[in-house]
PDB file of N, CA and C in Angstrom:
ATOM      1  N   UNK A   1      77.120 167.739 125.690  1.00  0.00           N
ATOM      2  CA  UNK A   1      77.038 169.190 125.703  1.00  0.00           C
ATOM      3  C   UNK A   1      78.445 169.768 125.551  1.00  0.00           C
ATOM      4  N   UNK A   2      78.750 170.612 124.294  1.00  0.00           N
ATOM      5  CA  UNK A   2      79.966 171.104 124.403  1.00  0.00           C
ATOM      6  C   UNK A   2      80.099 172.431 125.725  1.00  0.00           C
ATOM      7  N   UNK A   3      81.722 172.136 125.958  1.00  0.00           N
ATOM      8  CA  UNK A   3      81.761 173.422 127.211  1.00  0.00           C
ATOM      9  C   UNK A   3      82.008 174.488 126.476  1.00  0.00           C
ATOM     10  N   UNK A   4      81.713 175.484 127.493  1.00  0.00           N
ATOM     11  CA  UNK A   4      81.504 176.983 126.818  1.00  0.00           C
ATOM     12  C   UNK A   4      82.860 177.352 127.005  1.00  0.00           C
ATOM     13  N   UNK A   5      83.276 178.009 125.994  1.00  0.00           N
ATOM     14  CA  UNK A   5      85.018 178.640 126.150  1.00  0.00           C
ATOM     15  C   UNK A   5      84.565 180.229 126.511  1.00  0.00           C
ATOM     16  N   UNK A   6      85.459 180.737 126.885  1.00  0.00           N
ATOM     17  CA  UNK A   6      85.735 182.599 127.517  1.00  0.00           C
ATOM     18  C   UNK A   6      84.842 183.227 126.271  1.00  0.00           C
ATOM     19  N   UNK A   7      85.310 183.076 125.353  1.00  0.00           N
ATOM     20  CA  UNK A   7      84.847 183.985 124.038  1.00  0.00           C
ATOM     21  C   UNK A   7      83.544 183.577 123.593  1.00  0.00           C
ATOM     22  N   UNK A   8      82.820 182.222 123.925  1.00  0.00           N
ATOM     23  CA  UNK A   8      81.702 182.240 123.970  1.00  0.00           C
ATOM     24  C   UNK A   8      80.532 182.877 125.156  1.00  0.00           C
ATOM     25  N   UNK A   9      81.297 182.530 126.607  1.00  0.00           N
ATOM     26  CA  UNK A   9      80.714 183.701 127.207  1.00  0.00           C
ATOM     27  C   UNK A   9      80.621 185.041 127.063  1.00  0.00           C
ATOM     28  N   UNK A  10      81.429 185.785 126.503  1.00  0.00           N
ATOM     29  CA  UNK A  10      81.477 186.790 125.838  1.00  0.00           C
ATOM     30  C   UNK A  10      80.782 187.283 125.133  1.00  0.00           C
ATOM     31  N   UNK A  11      80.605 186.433 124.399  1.00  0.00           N
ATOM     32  CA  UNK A  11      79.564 186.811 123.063  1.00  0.00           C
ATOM     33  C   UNK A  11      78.085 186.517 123.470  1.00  0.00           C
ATOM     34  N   UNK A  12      78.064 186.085 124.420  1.00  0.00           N
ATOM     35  CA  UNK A  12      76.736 185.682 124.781  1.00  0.00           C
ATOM     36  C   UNK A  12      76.421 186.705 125.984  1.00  0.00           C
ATOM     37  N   UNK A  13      77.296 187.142 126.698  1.00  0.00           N
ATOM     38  CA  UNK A  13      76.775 188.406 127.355  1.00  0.00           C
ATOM     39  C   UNK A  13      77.058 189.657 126.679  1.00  0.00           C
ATOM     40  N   UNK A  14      77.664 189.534 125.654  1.00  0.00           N
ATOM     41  CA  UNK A  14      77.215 190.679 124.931  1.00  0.00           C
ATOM     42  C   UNK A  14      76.072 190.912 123.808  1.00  0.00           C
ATOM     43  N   UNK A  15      76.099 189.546 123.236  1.00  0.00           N
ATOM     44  CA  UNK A  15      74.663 189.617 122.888  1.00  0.00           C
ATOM     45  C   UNK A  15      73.592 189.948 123.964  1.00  0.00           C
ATOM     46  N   UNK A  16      73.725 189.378 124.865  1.00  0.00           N
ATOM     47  CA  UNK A  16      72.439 189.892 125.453  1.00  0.00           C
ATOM     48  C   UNK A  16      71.911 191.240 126.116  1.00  0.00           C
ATOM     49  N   UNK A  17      73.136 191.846 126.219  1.00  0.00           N
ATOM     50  CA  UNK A  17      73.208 193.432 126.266  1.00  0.00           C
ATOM     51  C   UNK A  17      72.848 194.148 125.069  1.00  0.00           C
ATOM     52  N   UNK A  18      72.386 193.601 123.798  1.00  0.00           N
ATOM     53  CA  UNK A  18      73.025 194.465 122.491  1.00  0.00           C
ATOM     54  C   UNK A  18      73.864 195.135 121.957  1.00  0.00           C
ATOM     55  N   UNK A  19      74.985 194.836 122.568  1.00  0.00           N
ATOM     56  CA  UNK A  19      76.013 195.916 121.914  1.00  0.00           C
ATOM     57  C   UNK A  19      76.655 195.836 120.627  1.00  0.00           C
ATOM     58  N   UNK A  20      77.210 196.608 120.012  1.00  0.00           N
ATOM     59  CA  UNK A  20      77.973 197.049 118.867  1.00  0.00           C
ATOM     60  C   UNK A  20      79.337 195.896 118.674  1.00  0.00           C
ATOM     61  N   UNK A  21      79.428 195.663 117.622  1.00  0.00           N
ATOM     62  CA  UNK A  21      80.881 194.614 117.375  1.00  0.00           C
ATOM     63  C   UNK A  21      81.673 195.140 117.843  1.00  0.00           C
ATOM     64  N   UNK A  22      81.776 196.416 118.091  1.00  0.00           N
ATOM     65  CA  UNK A  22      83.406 196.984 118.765  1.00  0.00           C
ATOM     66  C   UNK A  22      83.157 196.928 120.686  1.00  0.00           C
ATOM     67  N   UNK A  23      81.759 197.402 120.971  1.00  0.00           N
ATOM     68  CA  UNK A  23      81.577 197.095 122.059  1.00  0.00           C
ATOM     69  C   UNK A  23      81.540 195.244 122.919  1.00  0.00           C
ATOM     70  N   UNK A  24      81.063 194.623 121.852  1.00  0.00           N
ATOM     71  CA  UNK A  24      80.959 193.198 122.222  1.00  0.00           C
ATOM     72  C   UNK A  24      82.654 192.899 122.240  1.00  0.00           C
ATOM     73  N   UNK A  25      83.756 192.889 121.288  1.00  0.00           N
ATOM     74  CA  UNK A  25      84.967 192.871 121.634  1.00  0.00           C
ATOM     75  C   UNK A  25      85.567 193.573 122.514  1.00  0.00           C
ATOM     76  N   UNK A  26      85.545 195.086 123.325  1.00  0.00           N
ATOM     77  CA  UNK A  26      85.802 195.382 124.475  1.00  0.00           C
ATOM     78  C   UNK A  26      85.241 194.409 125.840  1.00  0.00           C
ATOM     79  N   UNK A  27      84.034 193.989 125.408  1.00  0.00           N
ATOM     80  CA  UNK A  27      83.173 193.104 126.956  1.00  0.00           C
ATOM     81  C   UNK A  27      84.574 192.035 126.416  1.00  0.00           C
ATOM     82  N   UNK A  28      85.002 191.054 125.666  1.00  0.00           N
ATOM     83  CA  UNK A  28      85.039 190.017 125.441  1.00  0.00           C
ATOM     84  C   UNK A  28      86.745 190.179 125.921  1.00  0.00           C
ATOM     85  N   UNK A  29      87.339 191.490 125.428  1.00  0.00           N
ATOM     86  CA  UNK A  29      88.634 191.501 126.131  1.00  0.00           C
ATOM     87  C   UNK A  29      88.603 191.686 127.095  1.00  0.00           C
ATOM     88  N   UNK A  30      87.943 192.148 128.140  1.00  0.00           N
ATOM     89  CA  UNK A  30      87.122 192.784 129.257  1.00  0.00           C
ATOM     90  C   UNK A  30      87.541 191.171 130.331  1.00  0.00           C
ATOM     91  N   UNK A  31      86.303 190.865 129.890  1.00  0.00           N
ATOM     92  CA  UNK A  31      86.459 189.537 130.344  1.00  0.00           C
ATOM     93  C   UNK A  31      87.424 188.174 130.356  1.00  0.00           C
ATOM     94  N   UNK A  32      88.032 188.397 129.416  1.00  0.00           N
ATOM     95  CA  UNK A  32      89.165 187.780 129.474  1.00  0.00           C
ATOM     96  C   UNK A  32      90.424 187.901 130.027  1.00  0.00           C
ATOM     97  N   UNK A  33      90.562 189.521 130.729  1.00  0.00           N
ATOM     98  CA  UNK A  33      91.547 189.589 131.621  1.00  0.00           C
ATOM     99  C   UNK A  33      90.642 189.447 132.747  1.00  0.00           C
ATOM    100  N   UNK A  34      89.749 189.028 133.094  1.00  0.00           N
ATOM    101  CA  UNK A  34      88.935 189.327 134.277  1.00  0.00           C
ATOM    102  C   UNK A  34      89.063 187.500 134.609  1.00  0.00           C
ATOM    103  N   UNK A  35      88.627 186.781 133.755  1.00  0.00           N
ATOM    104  CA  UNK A  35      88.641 185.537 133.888  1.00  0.00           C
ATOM    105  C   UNK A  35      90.249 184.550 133.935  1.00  0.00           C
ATOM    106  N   UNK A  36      91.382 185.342 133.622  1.00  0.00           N
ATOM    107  CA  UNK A  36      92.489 185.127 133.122  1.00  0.00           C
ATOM    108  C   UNK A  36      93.379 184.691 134.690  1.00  0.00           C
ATOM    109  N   UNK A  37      93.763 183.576 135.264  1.00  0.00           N
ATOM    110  CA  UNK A  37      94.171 183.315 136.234  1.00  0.00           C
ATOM    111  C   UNK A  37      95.477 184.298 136.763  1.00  0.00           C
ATOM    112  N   UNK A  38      95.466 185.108 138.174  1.00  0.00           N
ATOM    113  CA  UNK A  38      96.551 185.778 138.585  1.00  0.00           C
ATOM    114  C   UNK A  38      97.542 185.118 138.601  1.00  0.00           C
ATOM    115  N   UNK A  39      98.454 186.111 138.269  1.00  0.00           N
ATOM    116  CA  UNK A  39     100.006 185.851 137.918  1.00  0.00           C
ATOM    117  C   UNK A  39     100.285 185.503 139.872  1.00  0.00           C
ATOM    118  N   UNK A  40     100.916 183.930 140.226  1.00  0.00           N
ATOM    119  CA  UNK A  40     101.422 184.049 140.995  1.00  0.00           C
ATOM    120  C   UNK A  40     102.733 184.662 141.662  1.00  0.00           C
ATOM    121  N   UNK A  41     103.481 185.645 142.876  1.00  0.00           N
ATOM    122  CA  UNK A  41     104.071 185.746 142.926  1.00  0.00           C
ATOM    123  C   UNK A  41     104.243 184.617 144.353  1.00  0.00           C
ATOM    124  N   UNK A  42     105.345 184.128 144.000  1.00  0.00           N
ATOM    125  CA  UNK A  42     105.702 183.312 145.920  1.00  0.00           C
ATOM    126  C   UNK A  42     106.525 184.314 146.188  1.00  0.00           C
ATOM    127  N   UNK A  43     106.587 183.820 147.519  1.00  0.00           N
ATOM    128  CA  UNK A  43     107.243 184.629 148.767  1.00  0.00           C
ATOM    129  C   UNK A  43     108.673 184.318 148.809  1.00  0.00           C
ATOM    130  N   UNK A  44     109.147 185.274 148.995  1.00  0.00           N
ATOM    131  CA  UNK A  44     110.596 185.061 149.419  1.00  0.00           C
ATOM    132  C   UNK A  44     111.015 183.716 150.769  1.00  0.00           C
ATOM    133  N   UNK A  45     111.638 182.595 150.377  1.00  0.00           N
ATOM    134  CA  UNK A  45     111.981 181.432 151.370  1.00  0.00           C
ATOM    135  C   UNK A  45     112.586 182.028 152.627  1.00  0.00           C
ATOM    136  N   UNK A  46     111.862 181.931 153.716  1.00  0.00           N
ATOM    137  CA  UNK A  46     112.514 182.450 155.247  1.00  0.00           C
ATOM    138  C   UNK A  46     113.217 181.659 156.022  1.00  0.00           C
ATOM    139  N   UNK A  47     112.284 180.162 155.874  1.00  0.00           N
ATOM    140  CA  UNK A  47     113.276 179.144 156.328  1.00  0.00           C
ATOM    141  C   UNK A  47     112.776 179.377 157.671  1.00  0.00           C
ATOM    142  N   UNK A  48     111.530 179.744 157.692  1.00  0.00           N
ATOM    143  CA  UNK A  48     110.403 179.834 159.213  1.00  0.00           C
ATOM    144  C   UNK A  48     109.554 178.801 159.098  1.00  0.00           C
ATOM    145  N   UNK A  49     109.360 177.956 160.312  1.00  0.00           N
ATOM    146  CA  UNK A  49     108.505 177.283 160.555  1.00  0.00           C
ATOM    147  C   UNK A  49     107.339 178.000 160.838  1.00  0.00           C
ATOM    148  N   UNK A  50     105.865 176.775 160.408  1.00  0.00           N
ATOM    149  CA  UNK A  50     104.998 177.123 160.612  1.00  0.00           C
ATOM    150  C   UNK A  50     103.973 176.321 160.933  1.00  0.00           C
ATOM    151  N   UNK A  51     103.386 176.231 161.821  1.00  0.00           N
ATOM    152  CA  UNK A  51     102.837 175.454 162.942  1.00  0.00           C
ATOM    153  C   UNK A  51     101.115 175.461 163.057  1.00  0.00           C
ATOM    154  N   UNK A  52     100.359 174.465 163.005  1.00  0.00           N
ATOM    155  CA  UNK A  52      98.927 174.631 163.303  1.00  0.00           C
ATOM    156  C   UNK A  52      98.619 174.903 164.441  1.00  0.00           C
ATOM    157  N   UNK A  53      97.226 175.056 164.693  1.00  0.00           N
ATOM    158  CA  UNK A  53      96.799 175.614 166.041  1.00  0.00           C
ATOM    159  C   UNK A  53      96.821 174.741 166.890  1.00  0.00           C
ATOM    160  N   UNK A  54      96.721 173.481 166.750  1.00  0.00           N
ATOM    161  CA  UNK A  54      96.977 172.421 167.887  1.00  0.00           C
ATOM    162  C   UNK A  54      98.602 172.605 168.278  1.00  0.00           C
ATOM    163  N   UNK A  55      99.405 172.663 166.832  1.00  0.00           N
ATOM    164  CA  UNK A  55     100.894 172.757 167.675  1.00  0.00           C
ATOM    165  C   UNK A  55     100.999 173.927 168.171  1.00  0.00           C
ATOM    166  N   UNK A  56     100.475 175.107 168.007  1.00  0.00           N
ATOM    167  CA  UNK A  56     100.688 176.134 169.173  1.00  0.00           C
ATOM    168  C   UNK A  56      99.982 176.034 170.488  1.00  0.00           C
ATOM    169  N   UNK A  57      98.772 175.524 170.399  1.00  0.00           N
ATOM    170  CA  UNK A  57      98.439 175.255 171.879  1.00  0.00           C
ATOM    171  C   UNK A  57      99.412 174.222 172.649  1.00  0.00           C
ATOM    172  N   UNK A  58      99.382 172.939 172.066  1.00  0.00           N
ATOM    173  CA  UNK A  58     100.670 172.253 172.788  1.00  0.00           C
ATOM    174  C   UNK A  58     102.422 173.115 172.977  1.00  0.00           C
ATOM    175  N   UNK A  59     102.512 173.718 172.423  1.00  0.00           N
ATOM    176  CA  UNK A  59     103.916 174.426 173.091  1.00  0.00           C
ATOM    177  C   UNK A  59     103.611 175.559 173.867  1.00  0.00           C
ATOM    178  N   UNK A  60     101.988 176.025 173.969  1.00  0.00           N
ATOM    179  CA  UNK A  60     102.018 177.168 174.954  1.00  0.00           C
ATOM    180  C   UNK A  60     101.257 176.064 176.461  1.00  0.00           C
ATOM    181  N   UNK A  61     101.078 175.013 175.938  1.00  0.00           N
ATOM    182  CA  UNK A  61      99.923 174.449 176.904  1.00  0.00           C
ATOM    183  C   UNK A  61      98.520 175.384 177.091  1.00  0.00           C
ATOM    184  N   UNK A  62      97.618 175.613 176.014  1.00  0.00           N
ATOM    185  CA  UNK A  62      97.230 176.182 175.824  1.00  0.00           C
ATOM    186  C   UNK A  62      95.617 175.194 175.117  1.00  0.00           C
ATOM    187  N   UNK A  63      94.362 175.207 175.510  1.00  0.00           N
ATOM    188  CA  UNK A  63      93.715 174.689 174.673  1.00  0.00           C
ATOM    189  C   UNK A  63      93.096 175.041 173.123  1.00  0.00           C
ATOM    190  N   UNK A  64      93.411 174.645 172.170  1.00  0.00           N
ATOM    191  CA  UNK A  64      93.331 174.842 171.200  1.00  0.00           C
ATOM    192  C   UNK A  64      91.933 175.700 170.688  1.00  0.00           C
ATOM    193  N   UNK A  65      91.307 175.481 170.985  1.00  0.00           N
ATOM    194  CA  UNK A  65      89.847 176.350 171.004  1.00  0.00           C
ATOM    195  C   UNK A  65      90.317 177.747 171.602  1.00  0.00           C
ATOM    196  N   UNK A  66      91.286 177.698 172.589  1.00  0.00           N
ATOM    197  CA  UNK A  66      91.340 178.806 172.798  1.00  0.00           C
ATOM    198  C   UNK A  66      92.643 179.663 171.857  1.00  0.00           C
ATOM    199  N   UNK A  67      93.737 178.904 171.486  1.00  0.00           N
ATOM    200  CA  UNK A  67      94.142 179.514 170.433  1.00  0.00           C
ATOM    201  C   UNK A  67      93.921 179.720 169.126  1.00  0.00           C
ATOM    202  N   UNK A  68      92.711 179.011 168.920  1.00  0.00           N
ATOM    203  CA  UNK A  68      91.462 179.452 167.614  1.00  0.00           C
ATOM    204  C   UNK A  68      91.141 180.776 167.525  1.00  0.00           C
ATOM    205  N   UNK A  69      90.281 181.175 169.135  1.00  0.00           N
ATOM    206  CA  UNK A  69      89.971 182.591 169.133  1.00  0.00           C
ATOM    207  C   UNK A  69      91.286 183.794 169.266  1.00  0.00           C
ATOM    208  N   UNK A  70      91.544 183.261 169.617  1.00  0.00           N
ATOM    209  CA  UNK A  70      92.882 184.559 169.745  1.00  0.00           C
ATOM    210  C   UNK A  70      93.511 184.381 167.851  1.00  0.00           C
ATOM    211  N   UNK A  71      93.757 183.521 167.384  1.00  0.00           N
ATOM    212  CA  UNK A  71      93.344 183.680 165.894  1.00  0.00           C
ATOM    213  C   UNK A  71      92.428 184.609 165.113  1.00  0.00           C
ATOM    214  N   UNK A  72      91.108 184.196 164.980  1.00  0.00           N
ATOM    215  CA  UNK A  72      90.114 185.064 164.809  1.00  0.00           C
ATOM    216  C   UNK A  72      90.108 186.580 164.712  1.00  0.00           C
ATOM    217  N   UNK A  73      90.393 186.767 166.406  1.00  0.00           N
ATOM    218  CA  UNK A  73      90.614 187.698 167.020  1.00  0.00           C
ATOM    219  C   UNK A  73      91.298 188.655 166.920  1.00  0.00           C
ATOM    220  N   UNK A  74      93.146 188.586 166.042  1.00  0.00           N
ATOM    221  CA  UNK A  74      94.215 188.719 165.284  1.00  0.00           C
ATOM    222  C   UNK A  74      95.209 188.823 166.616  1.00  0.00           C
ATOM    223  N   UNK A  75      94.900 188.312 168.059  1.00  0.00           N
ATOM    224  CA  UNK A  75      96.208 188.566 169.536  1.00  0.00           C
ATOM    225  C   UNK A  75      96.934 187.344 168.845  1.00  0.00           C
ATOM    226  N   UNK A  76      96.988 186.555 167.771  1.00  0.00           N
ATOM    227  CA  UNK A  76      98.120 185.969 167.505  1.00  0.00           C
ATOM    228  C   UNK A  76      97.851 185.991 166.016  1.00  0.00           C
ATOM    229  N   UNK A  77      99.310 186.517 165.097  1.00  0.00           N
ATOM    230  CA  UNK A  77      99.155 186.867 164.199  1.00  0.00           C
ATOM    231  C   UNK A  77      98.799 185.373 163.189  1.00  0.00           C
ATOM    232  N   UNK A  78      98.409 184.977 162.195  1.00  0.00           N
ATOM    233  CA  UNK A  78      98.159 183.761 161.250  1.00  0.00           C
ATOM    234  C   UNK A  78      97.826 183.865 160.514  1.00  0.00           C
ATOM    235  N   UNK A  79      97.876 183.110 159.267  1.00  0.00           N
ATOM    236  CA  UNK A  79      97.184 183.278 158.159  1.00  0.00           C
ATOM    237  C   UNK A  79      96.293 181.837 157.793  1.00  0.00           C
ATOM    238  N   UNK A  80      95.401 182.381 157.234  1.00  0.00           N
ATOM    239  CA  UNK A  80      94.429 180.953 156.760  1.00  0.00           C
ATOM    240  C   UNK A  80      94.710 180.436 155.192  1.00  0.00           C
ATOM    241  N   UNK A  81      95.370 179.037 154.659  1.00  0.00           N
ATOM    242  CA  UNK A  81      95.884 178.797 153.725  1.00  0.00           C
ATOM    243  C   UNK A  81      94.251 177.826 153.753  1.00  0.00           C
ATOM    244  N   UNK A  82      93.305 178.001 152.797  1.00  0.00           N
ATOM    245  CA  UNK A  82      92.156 177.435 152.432  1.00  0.00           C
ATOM    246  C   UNK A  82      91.399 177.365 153.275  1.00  0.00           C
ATOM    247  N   UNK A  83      90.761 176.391 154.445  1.00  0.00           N
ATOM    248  CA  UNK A  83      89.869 176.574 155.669  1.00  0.00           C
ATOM    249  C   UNK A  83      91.036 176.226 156.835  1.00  0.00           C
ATOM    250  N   UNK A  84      92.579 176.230 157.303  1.00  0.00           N
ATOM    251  CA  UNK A  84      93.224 176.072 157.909  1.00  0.00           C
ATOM    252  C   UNK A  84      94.722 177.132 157.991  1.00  0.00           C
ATOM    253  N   UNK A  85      94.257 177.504 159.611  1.00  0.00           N
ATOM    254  CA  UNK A  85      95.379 178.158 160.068  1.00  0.00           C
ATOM    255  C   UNK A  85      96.825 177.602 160.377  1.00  0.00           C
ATOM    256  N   UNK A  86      97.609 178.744 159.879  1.00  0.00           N
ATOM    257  CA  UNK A  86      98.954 178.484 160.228  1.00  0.00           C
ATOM    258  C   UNK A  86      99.677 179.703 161.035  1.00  0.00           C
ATOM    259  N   UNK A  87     100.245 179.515 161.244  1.00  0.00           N
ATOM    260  CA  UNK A  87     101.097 180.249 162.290  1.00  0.00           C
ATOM    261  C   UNK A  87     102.536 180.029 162.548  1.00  0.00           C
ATOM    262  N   UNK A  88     103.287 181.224 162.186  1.00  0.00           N
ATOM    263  CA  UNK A  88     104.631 181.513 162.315  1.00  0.00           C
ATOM    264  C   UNK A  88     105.273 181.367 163.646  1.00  0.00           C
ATOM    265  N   UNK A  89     106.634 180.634 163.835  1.00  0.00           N
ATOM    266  CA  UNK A  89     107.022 181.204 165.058  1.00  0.00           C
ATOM    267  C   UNK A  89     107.159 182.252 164.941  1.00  0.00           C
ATOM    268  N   UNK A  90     107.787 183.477 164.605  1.00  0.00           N
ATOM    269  CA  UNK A  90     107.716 184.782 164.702  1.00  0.00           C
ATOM    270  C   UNK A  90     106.530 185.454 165.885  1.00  0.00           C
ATOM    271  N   UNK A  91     105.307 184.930 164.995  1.00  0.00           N
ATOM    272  CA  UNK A  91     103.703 185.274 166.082  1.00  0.00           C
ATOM    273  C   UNK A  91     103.860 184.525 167.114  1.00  0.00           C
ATOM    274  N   UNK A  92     104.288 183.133 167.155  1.00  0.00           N
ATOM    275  CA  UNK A  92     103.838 182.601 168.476  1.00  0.00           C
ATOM    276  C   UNK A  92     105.043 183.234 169.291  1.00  0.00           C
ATOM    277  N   UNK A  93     106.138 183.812 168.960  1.00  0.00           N
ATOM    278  CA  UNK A  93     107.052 184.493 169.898  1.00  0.00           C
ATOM    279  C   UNK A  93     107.030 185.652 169.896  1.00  0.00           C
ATOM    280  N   UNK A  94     105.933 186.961 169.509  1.00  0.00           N
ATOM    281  CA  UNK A  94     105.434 188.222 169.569  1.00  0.00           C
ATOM    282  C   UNK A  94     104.545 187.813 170.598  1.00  0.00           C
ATOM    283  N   UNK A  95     103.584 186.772 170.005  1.00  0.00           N
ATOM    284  CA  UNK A  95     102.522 186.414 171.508  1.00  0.00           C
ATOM    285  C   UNK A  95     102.905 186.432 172.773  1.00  0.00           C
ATOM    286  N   UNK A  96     104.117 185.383 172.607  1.00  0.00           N
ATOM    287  CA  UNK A  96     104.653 185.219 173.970  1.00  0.00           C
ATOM    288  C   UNK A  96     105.214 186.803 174.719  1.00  0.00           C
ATOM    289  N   UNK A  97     106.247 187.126 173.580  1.00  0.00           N
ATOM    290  CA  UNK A  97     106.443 188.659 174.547  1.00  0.00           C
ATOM    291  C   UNK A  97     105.820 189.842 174.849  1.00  0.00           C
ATOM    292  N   UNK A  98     104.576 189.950 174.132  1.00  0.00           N
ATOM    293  CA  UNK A  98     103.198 191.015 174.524  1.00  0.00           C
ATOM    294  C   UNK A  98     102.550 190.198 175.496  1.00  0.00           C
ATOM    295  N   UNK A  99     102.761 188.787 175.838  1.00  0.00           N
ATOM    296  CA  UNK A  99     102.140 188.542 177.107  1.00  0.00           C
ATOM    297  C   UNK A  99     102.484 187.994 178.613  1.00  0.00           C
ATOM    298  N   UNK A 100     104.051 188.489 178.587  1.00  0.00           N
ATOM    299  CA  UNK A 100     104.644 187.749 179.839  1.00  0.00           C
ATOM    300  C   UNK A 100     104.681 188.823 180.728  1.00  0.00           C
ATOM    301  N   UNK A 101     104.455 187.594 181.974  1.00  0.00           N
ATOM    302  CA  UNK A 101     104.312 188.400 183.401  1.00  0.00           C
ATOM    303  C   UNK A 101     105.610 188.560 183.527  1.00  0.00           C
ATOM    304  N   UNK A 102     105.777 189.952 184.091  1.00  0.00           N
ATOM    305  CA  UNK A 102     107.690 189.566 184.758  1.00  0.00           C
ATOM    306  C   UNK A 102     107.029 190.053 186.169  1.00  0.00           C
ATOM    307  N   UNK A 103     107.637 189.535 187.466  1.00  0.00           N
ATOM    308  CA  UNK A 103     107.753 189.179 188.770  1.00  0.00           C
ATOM    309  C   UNK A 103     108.083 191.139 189.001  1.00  0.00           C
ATOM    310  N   UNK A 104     107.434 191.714 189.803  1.00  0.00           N
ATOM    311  CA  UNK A 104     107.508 192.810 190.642  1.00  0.00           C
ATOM    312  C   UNK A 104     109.008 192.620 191.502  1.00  0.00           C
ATOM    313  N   UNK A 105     109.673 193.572 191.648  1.00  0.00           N
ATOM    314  CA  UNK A 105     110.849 193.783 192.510  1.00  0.00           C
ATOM    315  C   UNK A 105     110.472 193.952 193.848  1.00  0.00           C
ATOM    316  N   UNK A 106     111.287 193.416 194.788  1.00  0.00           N
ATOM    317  CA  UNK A 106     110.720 193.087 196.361  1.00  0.00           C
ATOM    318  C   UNK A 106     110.460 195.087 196.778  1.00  0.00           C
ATOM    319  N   UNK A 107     111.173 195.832 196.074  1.00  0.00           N
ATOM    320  CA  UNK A 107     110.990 197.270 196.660  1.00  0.00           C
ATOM    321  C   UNK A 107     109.613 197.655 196.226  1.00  0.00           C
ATOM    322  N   UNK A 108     109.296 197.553 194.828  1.00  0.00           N
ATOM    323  CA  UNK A 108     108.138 197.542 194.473  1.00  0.00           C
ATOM    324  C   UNK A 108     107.160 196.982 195.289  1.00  0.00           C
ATOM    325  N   UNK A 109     106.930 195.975 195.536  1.00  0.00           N
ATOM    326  CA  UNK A 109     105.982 195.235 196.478  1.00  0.00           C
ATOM    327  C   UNK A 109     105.809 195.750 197.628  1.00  0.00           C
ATOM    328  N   UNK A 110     107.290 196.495 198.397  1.00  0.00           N
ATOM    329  CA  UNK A 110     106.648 197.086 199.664  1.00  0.00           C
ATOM    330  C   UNK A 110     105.781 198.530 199.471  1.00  0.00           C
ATOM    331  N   UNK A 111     106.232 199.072 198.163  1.00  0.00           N
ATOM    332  CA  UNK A 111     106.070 200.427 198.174  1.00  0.00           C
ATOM    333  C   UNK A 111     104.002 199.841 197.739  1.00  0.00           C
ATOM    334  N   UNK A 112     103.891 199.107 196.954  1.00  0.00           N
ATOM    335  CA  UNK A 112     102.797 198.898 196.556  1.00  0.00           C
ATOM    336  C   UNK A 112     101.881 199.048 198.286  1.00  0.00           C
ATOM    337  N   UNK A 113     102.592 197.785 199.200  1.00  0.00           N
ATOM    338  CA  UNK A 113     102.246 197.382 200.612  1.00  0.00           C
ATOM    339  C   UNK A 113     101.727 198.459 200.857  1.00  0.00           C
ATOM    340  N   UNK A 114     103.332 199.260 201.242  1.00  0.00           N
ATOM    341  CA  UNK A 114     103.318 200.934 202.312  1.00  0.00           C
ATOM    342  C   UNK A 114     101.966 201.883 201.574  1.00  0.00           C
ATOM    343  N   UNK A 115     101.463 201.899 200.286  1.00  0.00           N
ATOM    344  CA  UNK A 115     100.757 202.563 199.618  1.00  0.00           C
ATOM    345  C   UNK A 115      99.075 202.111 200.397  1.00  0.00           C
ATOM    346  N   UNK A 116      98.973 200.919 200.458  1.00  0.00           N
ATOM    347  CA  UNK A 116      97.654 200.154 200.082  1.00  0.00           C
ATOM    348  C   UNK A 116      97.257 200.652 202.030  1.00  0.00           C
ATOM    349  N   UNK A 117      98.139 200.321 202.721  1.00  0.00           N
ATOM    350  CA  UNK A 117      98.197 200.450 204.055  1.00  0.00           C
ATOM    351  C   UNK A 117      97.818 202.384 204.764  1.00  0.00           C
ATOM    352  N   UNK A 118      98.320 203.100 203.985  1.00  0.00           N
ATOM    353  CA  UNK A 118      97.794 204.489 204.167  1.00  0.00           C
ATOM    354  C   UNK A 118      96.284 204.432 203.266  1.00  0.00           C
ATOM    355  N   UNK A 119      96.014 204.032 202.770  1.00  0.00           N
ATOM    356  CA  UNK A 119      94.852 204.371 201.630  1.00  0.00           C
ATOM    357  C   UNK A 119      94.007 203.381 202.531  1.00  0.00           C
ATOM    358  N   UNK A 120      94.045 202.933 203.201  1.00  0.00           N
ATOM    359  CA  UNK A 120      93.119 201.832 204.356  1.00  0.00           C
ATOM    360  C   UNK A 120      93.090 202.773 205.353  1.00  0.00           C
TER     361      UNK A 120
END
């Protein structure tokens, strides 16, 4: 069986529309930028690592299922290169600083105390 080239699909969905020779060559250029592979641009080199979801759960100690969903989810930024995530340090160190506890100041804590103790 010979394979069908662009311009034979063409002509064959424009035959089957009926159109006009000038219309069947618009479908056929039509389609040929449509079928015509995108111009890749790459990315500018950052010289950033980029890490799967198992290696971000192991440096957060973190189980991986659970840094799946927070994937998904977009609380850690990633991108999916075919059916597999990757992840920037950049995200895994935005993650980290949208999610650290910092320790209350001992004045804070009493005032919280002195607060909780009148409201009782």
């Amino acid at each position: 069986m010979k394979p069908v080239t662009r311009a034979d699909a063409a002509q064959q969905l424009a035959g089957s529309l009926r159109l006009s020779a000038k219309a069947m060559q618009q479908a056929a250029d039509a389609l040929e930028v449509l079928l015509a592979p995108a111009e890749a641009v790459a990315p500018e080199p950052t010289g950033e690592m980029y890490f799967s979801p198992e290696q971000v759960a192991e440096r957060l100690s973190l189980h991986v299922d659970h840094i799946r969903n927070l994937l998904r989810a977009g609380e850690i930024q990633g991108s999916k290169i075919g059916s597999r995530w990757r992840v920037s340090e950049t995200a895994v160190s935005e993650y980290i600083a949208a999610n650290r506890f910092e320790r209350m100041s001992d004045e804070d804590v009493a005032a919280v105390r002195e607060y909780l103790r009148e409201a009782i």
